[in-house]
C-alpha atoms as a PDB file:
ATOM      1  CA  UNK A   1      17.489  32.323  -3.338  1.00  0.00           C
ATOM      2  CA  UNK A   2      18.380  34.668  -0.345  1.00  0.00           C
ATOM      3  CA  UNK A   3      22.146  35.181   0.758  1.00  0.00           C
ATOM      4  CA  UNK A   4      21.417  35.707   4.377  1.00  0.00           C
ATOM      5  CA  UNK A   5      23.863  37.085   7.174  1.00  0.00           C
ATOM      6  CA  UNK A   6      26.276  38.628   5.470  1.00  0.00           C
ATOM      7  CA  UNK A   7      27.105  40.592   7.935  1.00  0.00           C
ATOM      8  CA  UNK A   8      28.547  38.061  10.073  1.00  0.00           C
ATOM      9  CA  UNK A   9      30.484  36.823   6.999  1.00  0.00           C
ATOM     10  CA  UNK A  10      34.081  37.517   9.057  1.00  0.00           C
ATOM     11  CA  UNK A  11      32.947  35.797  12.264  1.00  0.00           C
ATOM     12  CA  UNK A  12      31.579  32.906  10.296  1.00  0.00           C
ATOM     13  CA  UNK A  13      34.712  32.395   8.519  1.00  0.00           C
ATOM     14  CA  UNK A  14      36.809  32.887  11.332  1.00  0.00           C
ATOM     15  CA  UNK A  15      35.128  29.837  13.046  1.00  0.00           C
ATOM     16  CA  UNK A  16      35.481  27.273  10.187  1.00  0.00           C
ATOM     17  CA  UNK A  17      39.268  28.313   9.811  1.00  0.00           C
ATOM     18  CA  UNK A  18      39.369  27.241  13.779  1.00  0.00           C
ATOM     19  CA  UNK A  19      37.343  24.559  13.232  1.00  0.00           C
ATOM     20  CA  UNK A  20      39.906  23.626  10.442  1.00  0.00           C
ATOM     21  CA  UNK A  21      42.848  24.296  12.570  1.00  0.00           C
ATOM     22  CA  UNK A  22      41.393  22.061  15.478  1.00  0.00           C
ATOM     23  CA  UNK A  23      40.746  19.080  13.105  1.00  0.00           C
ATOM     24  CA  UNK A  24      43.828  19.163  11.650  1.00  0.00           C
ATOM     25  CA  UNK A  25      45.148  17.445  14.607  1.00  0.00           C
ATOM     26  CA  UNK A  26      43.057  14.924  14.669  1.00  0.00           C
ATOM     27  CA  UNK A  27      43.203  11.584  12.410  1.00  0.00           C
ATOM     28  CA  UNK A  28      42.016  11.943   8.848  1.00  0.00           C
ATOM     29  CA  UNK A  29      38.826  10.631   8.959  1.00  0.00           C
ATOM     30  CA  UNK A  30      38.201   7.494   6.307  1.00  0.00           C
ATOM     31  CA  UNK A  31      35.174   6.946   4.206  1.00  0.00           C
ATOM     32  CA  UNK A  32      33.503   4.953   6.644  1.00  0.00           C
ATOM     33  CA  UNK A  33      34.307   5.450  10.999  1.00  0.00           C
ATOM     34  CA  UNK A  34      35.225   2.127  12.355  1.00  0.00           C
ATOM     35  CA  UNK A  35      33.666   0.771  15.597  1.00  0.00           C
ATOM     36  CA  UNK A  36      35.623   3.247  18.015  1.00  0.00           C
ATOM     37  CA  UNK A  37      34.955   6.369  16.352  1.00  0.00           C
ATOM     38  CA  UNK A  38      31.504   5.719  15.982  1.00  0.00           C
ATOM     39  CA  UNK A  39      30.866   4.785  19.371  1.00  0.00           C
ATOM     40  CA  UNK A  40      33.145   8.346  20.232  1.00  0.00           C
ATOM     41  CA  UNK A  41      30.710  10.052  17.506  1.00  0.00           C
ATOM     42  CA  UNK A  42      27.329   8.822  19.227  1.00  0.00           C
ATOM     43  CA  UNK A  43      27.972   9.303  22.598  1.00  0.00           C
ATOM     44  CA  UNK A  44      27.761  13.199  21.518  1.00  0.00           C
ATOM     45  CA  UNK A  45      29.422  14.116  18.088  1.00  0.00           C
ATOM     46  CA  UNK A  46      31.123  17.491  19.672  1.00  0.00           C
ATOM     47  CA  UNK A  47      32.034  17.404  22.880  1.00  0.00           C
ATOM     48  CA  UNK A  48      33.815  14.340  23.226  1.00  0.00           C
ATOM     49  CA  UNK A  49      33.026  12.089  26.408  1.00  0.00           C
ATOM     50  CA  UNK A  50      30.720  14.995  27.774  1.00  0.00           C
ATOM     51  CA  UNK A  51      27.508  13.872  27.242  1.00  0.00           C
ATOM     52  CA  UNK A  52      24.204  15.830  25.876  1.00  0.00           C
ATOM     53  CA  UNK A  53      22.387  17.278  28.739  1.00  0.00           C
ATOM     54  CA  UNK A  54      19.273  15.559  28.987  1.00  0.00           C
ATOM     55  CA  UNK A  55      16.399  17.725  30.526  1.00  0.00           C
ATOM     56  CA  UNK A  56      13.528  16.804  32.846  1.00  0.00           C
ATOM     57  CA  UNK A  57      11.006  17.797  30.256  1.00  0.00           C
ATOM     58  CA  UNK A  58      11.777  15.825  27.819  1.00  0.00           C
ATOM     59  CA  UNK A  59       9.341  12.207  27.801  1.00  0.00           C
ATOM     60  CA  UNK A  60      10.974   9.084  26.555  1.00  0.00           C
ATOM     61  CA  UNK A  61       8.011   6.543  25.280  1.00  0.00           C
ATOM     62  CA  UNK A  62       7.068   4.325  22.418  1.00  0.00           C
ATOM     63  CA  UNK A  63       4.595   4.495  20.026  1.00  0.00           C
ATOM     64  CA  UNK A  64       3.518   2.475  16.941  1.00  0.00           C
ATOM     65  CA  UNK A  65       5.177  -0.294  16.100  1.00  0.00           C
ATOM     66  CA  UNK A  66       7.543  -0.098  18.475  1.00  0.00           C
ATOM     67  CA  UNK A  67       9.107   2.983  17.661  1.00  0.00           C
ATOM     68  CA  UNK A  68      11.310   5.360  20.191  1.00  0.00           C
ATOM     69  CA  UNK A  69      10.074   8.565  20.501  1.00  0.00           C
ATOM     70  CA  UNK A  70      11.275  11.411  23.082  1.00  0.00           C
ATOM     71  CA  UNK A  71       8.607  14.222  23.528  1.00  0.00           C
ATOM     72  CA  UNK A  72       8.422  17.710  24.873  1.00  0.00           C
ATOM     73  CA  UNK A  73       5.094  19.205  25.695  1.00  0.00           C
ATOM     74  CA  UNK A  74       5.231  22.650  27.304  1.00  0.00           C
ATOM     75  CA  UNK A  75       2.042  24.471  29.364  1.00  0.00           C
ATOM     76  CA  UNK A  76       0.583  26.065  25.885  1.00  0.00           C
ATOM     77  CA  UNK A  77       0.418  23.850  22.453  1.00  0.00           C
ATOM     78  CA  UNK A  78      -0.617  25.249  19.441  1.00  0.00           C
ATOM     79  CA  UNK A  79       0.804  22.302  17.028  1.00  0.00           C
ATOM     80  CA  UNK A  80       2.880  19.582  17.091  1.00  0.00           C
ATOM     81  CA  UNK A  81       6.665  19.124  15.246  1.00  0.00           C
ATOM     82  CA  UNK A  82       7.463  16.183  14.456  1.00  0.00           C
ATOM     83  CA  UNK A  83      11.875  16.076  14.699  1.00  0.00           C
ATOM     84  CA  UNK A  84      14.205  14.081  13.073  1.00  0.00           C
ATOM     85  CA  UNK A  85      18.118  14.095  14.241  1.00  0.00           C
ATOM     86  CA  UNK A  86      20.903  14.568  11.894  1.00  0.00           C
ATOM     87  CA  UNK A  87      24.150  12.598  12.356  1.00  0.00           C
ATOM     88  CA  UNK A  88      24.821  11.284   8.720  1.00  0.00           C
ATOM     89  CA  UNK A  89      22.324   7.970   9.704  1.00  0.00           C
ATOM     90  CA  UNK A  90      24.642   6.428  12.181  1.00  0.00           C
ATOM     91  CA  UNK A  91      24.822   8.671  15.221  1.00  0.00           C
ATOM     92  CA  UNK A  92      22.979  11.300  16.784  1.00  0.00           C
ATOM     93  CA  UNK A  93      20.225  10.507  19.177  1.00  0.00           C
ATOM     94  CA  UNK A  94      16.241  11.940  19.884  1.00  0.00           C
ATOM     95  CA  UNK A  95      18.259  13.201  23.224  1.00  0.00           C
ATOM     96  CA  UNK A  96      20.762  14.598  21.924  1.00  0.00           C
ATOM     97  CA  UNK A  97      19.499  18.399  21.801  1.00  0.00           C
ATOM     98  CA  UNK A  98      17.001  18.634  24.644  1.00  0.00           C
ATOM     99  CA  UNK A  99      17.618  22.309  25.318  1.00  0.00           C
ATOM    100  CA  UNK A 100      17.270  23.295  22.275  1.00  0.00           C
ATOM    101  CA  UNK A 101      13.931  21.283  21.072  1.00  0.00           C
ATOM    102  CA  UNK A 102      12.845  22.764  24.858  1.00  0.00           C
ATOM    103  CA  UNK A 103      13.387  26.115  23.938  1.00  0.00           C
ATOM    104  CA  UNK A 104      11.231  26.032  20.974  1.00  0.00           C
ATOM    105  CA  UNK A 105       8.973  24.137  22.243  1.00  0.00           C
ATOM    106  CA  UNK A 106       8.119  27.362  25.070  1.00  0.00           C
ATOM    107  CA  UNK A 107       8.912  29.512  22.115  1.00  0.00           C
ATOM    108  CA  UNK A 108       6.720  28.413  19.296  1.00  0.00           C
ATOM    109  CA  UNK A 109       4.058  26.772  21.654  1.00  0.00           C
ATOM    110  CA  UNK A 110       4.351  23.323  20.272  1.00  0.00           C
ATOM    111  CA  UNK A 111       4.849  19.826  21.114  1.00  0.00           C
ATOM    112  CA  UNK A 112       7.589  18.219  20.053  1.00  0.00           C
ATOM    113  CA  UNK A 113       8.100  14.585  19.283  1.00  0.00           C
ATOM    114  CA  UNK A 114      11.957  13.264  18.571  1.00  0.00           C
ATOM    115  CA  UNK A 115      12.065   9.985  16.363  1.00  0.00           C
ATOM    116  CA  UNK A 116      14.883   7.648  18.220  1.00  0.00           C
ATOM    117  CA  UNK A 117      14.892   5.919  14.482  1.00  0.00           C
ATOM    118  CA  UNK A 118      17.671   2.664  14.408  1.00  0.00           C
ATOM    119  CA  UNK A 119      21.066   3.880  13.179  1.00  0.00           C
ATOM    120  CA  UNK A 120      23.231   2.473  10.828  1.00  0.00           C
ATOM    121  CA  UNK A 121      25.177   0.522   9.876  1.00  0.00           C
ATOM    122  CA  UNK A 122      23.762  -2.182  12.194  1.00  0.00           C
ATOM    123  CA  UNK A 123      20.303  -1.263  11.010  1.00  0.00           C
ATOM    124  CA  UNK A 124      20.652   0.409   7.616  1.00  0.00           C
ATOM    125  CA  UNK A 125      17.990   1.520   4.984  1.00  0.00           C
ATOM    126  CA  UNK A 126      15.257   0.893   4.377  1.00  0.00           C
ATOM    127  CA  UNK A 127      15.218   0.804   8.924  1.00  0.00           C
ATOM    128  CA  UNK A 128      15.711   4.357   9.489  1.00  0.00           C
ATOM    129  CA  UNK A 129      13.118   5.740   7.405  1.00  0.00           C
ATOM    130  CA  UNK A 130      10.561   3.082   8.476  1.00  0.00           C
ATOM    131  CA  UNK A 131      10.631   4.113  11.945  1.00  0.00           C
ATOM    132  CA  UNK A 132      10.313   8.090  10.745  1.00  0.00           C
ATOM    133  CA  UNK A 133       6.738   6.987   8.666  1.00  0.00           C
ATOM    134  CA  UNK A 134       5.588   4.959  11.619  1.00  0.00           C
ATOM    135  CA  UNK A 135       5.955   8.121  13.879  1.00  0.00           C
ATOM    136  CA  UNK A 136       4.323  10.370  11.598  1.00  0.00           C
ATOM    137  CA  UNK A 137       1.508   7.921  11.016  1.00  0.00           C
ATOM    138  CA  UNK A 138       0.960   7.744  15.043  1.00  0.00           C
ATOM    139  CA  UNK A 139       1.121  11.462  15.145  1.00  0.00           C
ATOM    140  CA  UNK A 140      -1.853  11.588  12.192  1.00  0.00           C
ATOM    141  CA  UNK A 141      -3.723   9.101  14.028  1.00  0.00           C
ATOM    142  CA  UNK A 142      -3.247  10.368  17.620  1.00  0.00           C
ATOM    143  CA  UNK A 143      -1.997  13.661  17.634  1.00  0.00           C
ATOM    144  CA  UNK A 144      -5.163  15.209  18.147  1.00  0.00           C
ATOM    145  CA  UNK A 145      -5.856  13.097  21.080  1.00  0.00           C
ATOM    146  CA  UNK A 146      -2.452  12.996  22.466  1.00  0.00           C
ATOM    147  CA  UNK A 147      -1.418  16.944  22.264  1.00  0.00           C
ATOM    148  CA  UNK A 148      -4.884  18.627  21.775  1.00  0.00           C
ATOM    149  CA  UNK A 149      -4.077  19.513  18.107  1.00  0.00           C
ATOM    150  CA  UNK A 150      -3.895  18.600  14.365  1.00  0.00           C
ATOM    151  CA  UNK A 151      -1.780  21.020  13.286  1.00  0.00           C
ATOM    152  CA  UNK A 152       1.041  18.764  12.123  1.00  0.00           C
ATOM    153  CA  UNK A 153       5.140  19.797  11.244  1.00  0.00           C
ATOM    154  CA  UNK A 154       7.868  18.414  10.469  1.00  0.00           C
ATOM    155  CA  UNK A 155      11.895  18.953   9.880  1.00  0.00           C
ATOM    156  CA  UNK A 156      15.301  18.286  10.979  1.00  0.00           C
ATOM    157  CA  UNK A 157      18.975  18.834   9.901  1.00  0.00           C
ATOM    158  CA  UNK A 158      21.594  16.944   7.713  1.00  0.00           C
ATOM    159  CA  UNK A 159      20.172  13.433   7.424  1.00  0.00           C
ATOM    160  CA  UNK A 160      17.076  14.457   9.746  1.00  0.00           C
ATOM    161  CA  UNK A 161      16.590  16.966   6.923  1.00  0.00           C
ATOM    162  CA  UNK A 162      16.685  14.056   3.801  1.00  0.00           C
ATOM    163  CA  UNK A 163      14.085  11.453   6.307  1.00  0.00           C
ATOM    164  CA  UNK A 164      11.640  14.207   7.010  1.00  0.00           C
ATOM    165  CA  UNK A 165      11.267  14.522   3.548  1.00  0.00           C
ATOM    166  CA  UNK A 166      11.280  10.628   2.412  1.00  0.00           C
ATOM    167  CA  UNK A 167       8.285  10.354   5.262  1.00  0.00           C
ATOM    168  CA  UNK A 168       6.108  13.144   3.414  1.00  0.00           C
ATOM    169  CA  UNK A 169       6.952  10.800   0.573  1.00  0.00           C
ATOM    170  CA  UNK A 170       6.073   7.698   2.159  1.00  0.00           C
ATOM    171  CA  UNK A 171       3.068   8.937   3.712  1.00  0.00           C
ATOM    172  CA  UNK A 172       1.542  10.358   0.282  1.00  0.00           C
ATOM    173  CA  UNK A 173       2.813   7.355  -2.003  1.00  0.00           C
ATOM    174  CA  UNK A 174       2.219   4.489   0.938  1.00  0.00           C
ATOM    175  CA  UNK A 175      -0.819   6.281   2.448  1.00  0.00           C
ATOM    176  CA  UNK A 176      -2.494   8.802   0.594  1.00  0.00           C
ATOM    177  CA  UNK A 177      -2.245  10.792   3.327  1.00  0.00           C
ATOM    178  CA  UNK A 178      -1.283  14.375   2.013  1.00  0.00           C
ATOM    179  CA  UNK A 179      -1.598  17.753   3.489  1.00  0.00           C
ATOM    180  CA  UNK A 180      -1.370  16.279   7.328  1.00  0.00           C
ATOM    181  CA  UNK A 181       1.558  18.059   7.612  1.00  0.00           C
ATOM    182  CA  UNK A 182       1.416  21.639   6.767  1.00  0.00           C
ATOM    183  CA  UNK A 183       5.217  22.586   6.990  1.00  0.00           C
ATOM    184  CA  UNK A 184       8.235  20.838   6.447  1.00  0.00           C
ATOM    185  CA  UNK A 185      11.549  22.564   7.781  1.00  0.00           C
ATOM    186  CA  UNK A 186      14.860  21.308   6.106  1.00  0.00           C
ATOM    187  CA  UNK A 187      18.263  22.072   7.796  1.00  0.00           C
ATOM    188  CA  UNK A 188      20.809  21.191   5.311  1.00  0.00           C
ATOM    189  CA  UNK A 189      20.223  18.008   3.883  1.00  0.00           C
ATOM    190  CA  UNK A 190      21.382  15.443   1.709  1.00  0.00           C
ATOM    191  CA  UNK A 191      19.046  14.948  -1.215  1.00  0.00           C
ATOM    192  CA  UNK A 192      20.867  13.185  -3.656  1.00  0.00           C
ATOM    193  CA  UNK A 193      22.980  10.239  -2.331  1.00  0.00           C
ATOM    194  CA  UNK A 194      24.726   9.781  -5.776  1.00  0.00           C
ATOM    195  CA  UNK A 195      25.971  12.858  -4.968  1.00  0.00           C
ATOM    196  CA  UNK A 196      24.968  16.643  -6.411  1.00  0.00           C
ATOM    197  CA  UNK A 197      28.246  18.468  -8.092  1.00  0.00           C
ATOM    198  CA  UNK A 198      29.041  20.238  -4.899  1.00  0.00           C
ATOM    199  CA  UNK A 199      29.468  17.056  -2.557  1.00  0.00           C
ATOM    200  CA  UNK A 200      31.438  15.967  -5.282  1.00  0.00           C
ATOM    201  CA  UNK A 201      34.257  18.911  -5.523  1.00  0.00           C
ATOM    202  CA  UNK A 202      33.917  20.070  -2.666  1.00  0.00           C
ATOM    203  CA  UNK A 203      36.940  17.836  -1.560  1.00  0.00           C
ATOM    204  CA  UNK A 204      39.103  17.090   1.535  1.00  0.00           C
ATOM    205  CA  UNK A 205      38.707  20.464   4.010  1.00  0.00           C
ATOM    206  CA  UNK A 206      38.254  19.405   7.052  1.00  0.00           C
ATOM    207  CA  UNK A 207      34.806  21.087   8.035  1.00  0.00           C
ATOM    208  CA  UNK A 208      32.386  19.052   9.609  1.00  0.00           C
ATOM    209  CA  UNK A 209      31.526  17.158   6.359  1.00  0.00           C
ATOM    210  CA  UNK A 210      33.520  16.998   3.418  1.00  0.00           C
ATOM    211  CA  UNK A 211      33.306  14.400  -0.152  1.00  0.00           C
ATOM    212  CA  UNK A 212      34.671  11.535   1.918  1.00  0.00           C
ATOM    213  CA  UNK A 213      32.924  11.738   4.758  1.00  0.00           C
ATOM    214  CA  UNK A 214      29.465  11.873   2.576  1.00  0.00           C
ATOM    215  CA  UNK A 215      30.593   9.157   1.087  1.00  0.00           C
ATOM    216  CA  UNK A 216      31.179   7.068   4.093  1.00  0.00           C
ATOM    217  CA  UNK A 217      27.789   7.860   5.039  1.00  0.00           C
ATOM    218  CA  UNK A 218      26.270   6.855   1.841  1.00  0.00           C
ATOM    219  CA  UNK A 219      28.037   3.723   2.457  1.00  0.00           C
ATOM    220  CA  UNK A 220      27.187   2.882   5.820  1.00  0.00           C
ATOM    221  CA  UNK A 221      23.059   4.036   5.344  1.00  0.00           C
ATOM    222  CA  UNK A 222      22.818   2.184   1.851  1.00  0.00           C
ATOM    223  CA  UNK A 223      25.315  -0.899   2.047  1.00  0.00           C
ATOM    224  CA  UNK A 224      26.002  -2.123  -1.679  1.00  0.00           C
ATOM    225  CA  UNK A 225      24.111   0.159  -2.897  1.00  0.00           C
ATOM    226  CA  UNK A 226      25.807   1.919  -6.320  1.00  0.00           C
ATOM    227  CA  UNK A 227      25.214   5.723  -7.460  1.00  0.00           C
ATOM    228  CA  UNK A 228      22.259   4.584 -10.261  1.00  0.00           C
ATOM    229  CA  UNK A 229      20.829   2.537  -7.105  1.00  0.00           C
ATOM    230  CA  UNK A 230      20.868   5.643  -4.919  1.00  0.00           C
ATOM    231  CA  UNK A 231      18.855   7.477  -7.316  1.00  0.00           C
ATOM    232  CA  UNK A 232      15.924   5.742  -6.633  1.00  0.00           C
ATOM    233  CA  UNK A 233      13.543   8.246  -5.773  1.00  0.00           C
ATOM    234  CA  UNK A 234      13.000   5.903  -1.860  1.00  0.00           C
ATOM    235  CA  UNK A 235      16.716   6.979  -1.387  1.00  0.00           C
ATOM    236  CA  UNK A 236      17.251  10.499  -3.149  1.00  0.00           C
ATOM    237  CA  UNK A 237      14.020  12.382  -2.939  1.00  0.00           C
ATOM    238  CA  UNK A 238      15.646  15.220  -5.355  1.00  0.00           C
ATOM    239  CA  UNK A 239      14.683  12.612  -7.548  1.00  0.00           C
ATOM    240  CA  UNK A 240      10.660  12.382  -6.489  1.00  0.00           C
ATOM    241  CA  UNK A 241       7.970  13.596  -8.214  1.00  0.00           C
ATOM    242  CA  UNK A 242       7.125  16.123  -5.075  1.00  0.00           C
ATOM    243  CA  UNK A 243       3.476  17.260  -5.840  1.00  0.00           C
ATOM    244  CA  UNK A 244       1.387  17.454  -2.912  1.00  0.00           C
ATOM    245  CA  UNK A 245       3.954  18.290  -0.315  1.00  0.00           C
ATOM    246  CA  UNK A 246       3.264  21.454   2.118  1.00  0.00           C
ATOM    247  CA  UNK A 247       5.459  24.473   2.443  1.00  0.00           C
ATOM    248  CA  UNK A 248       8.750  24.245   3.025  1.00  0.00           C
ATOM    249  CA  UNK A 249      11.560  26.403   4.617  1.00  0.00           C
ATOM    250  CA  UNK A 250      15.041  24.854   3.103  1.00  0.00           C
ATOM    251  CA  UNK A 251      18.218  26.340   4.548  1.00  0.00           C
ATOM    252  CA  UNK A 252      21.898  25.444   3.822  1.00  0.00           C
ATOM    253  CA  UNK A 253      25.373  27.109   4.167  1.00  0.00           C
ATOM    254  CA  UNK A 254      27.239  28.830   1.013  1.00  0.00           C
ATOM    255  CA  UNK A 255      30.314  26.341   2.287  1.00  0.00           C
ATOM    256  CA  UNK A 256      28.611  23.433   2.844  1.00  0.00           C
ATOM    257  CA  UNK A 257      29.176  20.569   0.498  1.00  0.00           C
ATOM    258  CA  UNK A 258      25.683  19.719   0.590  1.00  0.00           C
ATOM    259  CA  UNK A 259      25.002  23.115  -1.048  1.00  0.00           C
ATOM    260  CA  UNK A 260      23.607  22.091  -4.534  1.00  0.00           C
ATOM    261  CA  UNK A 261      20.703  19.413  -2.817  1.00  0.00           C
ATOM    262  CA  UNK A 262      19.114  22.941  -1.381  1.00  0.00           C
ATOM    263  CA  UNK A 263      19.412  24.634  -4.144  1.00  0.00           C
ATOM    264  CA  UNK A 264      18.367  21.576  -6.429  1.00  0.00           C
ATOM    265  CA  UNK A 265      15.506  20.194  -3.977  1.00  0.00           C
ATOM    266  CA  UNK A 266      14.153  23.966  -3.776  1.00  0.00           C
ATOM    267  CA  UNK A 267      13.923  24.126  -7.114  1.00  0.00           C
ATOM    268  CA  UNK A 268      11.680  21.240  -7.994  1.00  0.00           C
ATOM    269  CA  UNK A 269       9.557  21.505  -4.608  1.00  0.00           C
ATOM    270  CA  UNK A 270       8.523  25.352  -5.911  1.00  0.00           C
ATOM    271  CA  UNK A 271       8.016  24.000  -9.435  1.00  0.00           C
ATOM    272  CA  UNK A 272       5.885  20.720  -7.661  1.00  0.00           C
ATOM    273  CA  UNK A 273       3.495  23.787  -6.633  1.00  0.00           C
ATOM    274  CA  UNK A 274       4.381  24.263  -2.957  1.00  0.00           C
ATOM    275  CA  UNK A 275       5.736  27.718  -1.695  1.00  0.00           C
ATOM    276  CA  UNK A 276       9.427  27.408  -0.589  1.00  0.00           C
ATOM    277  CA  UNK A 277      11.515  29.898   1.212  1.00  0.00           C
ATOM    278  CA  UNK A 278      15.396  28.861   0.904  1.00  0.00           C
ATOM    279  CA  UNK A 279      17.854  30.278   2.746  1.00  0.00           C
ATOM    280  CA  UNK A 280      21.971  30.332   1.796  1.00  0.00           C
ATOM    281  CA  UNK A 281      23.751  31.538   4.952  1.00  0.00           C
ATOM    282  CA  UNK A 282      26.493  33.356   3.591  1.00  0.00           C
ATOM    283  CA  UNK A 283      30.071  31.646   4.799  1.00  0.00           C
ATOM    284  CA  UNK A 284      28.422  28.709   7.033  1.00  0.00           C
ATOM    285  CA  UNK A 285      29.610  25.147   7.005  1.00  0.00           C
ATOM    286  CA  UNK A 286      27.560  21.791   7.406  1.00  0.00           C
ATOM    287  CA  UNK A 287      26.152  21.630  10.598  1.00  0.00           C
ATOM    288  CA  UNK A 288      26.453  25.212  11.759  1.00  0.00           C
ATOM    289  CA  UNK A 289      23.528  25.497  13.874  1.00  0.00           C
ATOM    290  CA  UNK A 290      25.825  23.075  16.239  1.00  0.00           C
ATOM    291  CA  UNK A 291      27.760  25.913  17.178  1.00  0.00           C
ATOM    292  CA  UNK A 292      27.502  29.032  18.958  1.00  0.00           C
ATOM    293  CA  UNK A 293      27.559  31.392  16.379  1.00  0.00           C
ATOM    294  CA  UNK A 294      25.303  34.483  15.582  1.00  0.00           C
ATOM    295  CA  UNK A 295      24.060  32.971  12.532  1.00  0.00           C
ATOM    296  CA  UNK A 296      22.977  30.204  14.407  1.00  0.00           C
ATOM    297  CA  UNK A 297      21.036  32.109  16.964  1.00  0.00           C
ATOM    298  CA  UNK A 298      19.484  33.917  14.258  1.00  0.00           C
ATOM    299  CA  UNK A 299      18.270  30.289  12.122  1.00  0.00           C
ATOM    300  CA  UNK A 300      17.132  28.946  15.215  1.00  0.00           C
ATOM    301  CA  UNK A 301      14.749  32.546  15.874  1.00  0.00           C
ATOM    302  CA  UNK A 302      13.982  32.125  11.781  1.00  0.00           C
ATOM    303  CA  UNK A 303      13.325  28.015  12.630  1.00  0.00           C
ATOM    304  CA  UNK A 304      10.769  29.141  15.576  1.00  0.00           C
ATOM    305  CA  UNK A 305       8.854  31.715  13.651  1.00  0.00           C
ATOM    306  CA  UNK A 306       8.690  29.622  10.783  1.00  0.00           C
ATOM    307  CA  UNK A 307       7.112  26.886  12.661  1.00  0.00           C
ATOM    308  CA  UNK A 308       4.795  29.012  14.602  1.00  0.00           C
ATOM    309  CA  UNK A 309       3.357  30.902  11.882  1.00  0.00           C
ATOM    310  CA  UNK A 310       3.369  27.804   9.378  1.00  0.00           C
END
């Protein structure tokens, strides 16, 4: 494990006390966001009624099985990532970060291709992660054709993060399709939705994601669903039997209360017999790459170079 950007420690703590101070004028979240607040947190989770910028690059289309996909393709292409959104299952959208997934696109010369997957709660599991496998098997089958290039990857962040890694899963277990992918890049994800000891002390502060909120999540993704149910290796890939998946890059914030799933899931992908860099960013919250912060510039720069050189 590497404690990373400690030097920024006092401006990253600075922000989450702000952050804190901001959202304790707003209504305590409950475990699960009624209709209104989830139709507040989809139309763009930080900014209110300003929507995501949506940029002319970016390709809206469908692919197998009728599944959503938005796509960036930029003059040079040396690989294609395949992104899934975070937004705890329920929100978040394949548009929701076009400047971003066009900046690394130019940056790390690949295509990228944005699963739209069907949210929650009107569509919960198994729907979410079926849509993820049916991308990545259109990308094996047609990436080649489509972009010019084999050279599969794949990632996301927060619930993006925990999907990327059930569709390695599915694709070995459903498919025996292993080593199609060649890196997997994990932004802070759940791992364990019976929850890890830090998601379940790390309590009420009002960071982007706290115990409750995880909890709501876990609710609205896997209706009825108790904590022995949720260990079902389909649900909580911590507990997988992870041989055969590529390199990984696993990152997570020291105050994030999905802290221990890193730490746990980096653990058993190294000892599975794939090389893993993790990453603890010294003071960050959940979600921190959100926000315009120097540690965030420097994950994204870290994100790019891992994916180029993967």
């Amino acid at each position: 494990m590497t404690i990373t950007d400690e030097d920024c420690l006092a401006e990253t703590l600075a922000f989450n006390e702000q952050f804190e101070t901001a959202a304790a004028s707003r209504p305590v979240r409950g475990r699960a966001p009624d209709a209104a607040l989830l139709a507040l947190l989809r139309r763009n989770r930080l900014a209110g009624d300003t929507p995501p910028v949506r940029l002319p690059q970016g390709r809206d289309r469908t692919v197998a099985d009728g599944v959503k996909v938005r796509t960036f393709v930029p003059d040079q292409v040396d690989g294609v990532y395949l992104h899934i959104h975070g937004g705890g299952w329920a929100f978040g959208s394949a548009d929701g970060q076009d400047e971003r997934l066009w900046r690394l696109a130019v940056q790390a010369r690949l295509a990228v291709v944005s699963v739209e997957y069907r949210l929650a709660p009107e569509h919960p599991f198994p729907a979410g992660p079926d849509d993820c496998e049916g991308a990545a098997r259109w990308l094996v089958d047609h990436a080649a054709t489509e972009f010019g290039t084999g050279r599969l990857l794949i990632g996301g962040e927060s619930a993006g993060a925990h999907l990327s890694v059930l569709t390695l899963l599915r694709l070995r277990d459903r498919h025996g399709i292993t080593g199609a992918f060649r890196a997997a890049h994990l932004f802070f994800g759940p791992y364990d939705l019976s929850m890890t000891p830090s998601q379940r002390l790390f309590g009420s502060r009002r960071l982007l994601s706290n115990t409750d909120a995880l909890r709501g999540s876990y609710g609205l993704f896997t209706p009825g669903m108790g904590p022995e149910e949720r260990r079902d290796p389909e649900v909580s890939p911590l507990f997988a039997d992870l041989a055969g998946l590529p390199p990984a890059r696993i990152v997570v914030g020291s105050e994030d209360p999905l802290l221990d799933d890193s730490l746990f899931l980096a653990q058993r992908w190294r000892a599975a017999g794939a090389p893993v860099q993790l990453g603890v960013v010294a003071g960050a919250m959940h979600g921190f790459t959100l926000f315009p912060l120097t540690v965030t510039e420097r994950e994204l720069r870290r994100e790019r170079d891992f994916l180029a050189t993967a």
